[in-house]
Protein backbone atom coordinates (compact mmCIF):
# COMPACT_ATOMS: atom_id res chain seq x y z
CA UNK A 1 6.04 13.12 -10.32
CA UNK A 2 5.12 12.52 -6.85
CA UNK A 3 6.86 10.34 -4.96
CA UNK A 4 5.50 8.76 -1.58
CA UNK A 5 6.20 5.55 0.39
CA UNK A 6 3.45 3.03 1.18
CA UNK A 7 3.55 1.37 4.37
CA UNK A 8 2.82 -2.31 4.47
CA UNK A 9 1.65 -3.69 7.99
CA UNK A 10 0.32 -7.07 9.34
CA UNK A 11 -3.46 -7.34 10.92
CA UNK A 12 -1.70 -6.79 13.89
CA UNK A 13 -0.04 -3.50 12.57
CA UNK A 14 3.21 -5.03 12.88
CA UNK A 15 5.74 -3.40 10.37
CA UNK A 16 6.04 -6.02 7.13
CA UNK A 17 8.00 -3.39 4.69
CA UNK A 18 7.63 -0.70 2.32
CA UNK A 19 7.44 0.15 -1.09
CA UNK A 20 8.97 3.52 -2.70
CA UNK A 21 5.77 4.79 -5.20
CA UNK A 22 7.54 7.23 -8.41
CA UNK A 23 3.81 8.31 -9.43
CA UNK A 24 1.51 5.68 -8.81
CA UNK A 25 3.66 3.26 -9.87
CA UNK A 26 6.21 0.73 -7.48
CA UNK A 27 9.72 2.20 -7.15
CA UNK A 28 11.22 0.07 -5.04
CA UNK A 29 9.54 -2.73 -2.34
CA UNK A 30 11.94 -3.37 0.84
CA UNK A 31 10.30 -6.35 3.13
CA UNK A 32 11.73 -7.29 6.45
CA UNK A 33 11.51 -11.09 7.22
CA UNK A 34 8.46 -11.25 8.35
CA UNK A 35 7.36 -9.56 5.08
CA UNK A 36 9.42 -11.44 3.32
CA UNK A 37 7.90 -15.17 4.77
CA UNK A 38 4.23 -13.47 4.20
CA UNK A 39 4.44 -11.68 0.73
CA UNK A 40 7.07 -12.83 -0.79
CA UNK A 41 5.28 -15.62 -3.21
CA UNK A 42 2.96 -13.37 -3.88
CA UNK A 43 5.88 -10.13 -4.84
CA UNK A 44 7.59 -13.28 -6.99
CA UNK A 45 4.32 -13.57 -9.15
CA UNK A 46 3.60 -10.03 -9.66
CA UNK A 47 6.81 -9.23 -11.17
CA UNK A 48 6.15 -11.10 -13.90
CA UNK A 49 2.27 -11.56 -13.71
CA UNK A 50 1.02 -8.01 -12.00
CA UNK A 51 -1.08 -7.68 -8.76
CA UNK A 52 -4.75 -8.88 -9.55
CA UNK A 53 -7.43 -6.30 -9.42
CA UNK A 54 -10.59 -6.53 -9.72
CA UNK A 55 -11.93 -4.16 -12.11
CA UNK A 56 -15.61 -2.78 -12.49
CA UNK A 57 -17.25 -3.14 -15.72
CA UNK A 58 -20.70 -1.88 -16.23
CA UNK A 59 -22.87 -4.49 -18.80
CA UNK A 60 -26.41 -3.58 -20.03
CA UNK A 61 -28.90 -6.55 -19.64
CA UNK A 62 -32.87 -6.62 -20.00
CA UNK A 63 -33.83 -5.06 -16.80
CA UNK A 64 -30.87 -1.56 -17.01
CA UNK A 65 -27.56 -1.63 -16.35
CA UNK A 66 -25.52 -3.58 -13.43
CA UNK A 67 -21.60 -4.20 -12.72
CA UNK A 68 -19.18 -7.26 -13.32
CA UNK A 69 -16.23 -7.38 -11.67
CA UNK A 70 -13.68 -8.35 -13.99
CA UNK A 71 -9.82 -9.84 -12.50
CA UNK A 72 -7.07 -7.60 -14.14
CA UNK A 73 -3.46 -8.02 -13.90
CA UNK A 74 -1.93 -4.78 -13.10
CA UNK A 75 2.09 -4.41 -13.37
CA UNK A 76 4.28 -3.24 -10.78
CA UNK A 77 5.45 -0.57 -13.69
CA UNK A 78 1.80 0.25 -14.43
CA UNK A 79 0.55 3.92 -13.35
CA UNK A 80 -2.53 2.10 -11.91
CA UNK A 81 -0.44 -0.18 -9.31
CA UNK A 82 -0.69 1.50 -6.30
CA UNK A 83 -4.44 1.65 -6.27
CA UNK A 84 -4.33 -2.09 -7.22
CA UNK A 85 -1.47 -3.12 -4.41
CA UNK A 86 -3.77 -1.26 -1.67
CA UNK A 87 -6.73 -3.14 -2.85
CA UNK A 88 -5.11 -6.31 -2.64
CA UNK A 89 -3.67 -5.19 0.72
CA UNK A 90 -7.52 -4.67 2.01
CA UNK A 91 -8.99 -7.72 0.57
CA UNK A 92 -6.01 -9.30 2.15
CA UNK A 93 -6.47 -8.53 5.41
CA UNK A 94 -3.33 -6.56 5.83
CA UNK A 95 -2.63 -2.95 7.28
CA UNK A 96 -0.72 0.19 4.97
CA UNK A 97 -0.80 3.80 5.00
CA UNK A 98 0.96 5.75 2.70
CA UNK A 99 3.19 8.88 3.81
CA UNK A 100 4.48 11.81 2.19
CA UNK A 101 8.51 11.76 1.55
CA UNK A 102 8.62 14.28 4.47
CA UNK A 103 7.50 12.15 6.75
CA UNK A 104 9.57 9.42 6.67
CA UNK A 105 12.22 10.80 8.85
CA UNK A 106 9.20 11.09 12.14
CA UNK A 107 7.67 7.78 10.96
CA UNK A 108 10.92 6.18 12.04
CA UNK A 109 11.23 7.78 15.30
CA UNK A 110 7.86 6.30 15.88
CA UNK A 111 8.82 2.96 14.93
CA UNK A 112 11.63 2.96 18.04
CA UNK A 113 8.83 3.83 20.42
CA UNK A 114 7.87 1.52 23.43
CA UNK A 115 4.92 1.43 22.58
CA UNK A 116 2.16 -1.56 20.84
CA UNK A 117 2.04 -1.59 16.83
CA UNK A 118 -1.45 -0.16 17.07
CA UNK A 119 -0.56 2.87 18.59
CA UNK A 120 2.24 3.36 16.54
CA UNK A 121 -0.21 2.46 13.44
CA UNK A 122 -2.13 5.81 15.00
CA UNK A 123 0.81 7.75 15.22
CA UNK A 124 1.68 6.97 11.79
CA UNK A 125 -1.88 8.19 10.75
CA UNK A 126 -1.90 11.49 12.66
CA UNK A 127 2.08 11.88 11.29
CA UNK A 128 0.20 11.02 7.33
CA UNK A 129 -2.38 14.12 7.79
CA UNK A 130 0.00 16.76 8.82
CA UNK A 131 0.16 19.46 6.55
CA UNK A 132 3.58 19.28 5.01
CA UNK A 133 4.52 22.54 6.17
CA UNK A 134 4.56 20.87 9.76
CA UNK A 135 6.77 17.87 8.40
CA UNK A 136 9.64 20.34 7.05
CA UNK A 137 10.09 22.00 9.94
């Protein structure tokens, strides 16, 4: 199973938390304060609800075939949450990036930088598409 850690960032790139993915589905979910005041609610109700997602459905009417999007609950247990979470993240308006296990380690050090959260967002990107033989060594 592969096990990765998605990022979870403000629109201003500002660290909000993380969550621990075992497969595609939510490990664990750490939020800072900020996080906390801006997703919490919303973490409350998908415990026991699931993250909405809309899913496509294709439908056959007169004229050929077209697409309804359909809202789904997904649960935080589900194998299909990650994909879900990051869609909500988008249509949200927030920032994530998700990072191999070996990369944690660097993505800290760039988190102590003195530099804005949208460099260190770009950092974090650059750090995401190393090969992993450059993050083990």
């Amino acid at each position: 199973m592969k096990h990765e850690t998605l990022v979870i960032m403000s629109p201003e790139f500002e660290m909000l938390g993380e969550m621990n993915l075992n497969g595609s589905a939510c490990g664990q979910l750490n939020l800072n304060r900020e996080g906390e005041a801006l997703l919490g609610a919303h973490v409350a109700d998908w415990q026991t609800r699931g993250v909405s997602a809309q899913d496509p459905t294709l439908i056959k009417f007169e004229g050929g075939v077209g697409q309804v999007f359909c809202d789904e609950r997904v649960a935080m247990s589900s194998d299909d949450f990650a994909d879900a979470f990051r869609q909500w993240l988008d249509d949200h308006g927030f920032a994530h990036l998700t990072l191999p296990t070996g990369a944690l380690l660097a993505f800290c050090e760039i988190q102590k930088m003195p530099v804005d959260p949208q460099k260190k967002y770009e950092l974090a990107l650059m750090l995401r598409d190393l090969p992993v033989h450059k993050l083990t060594n």
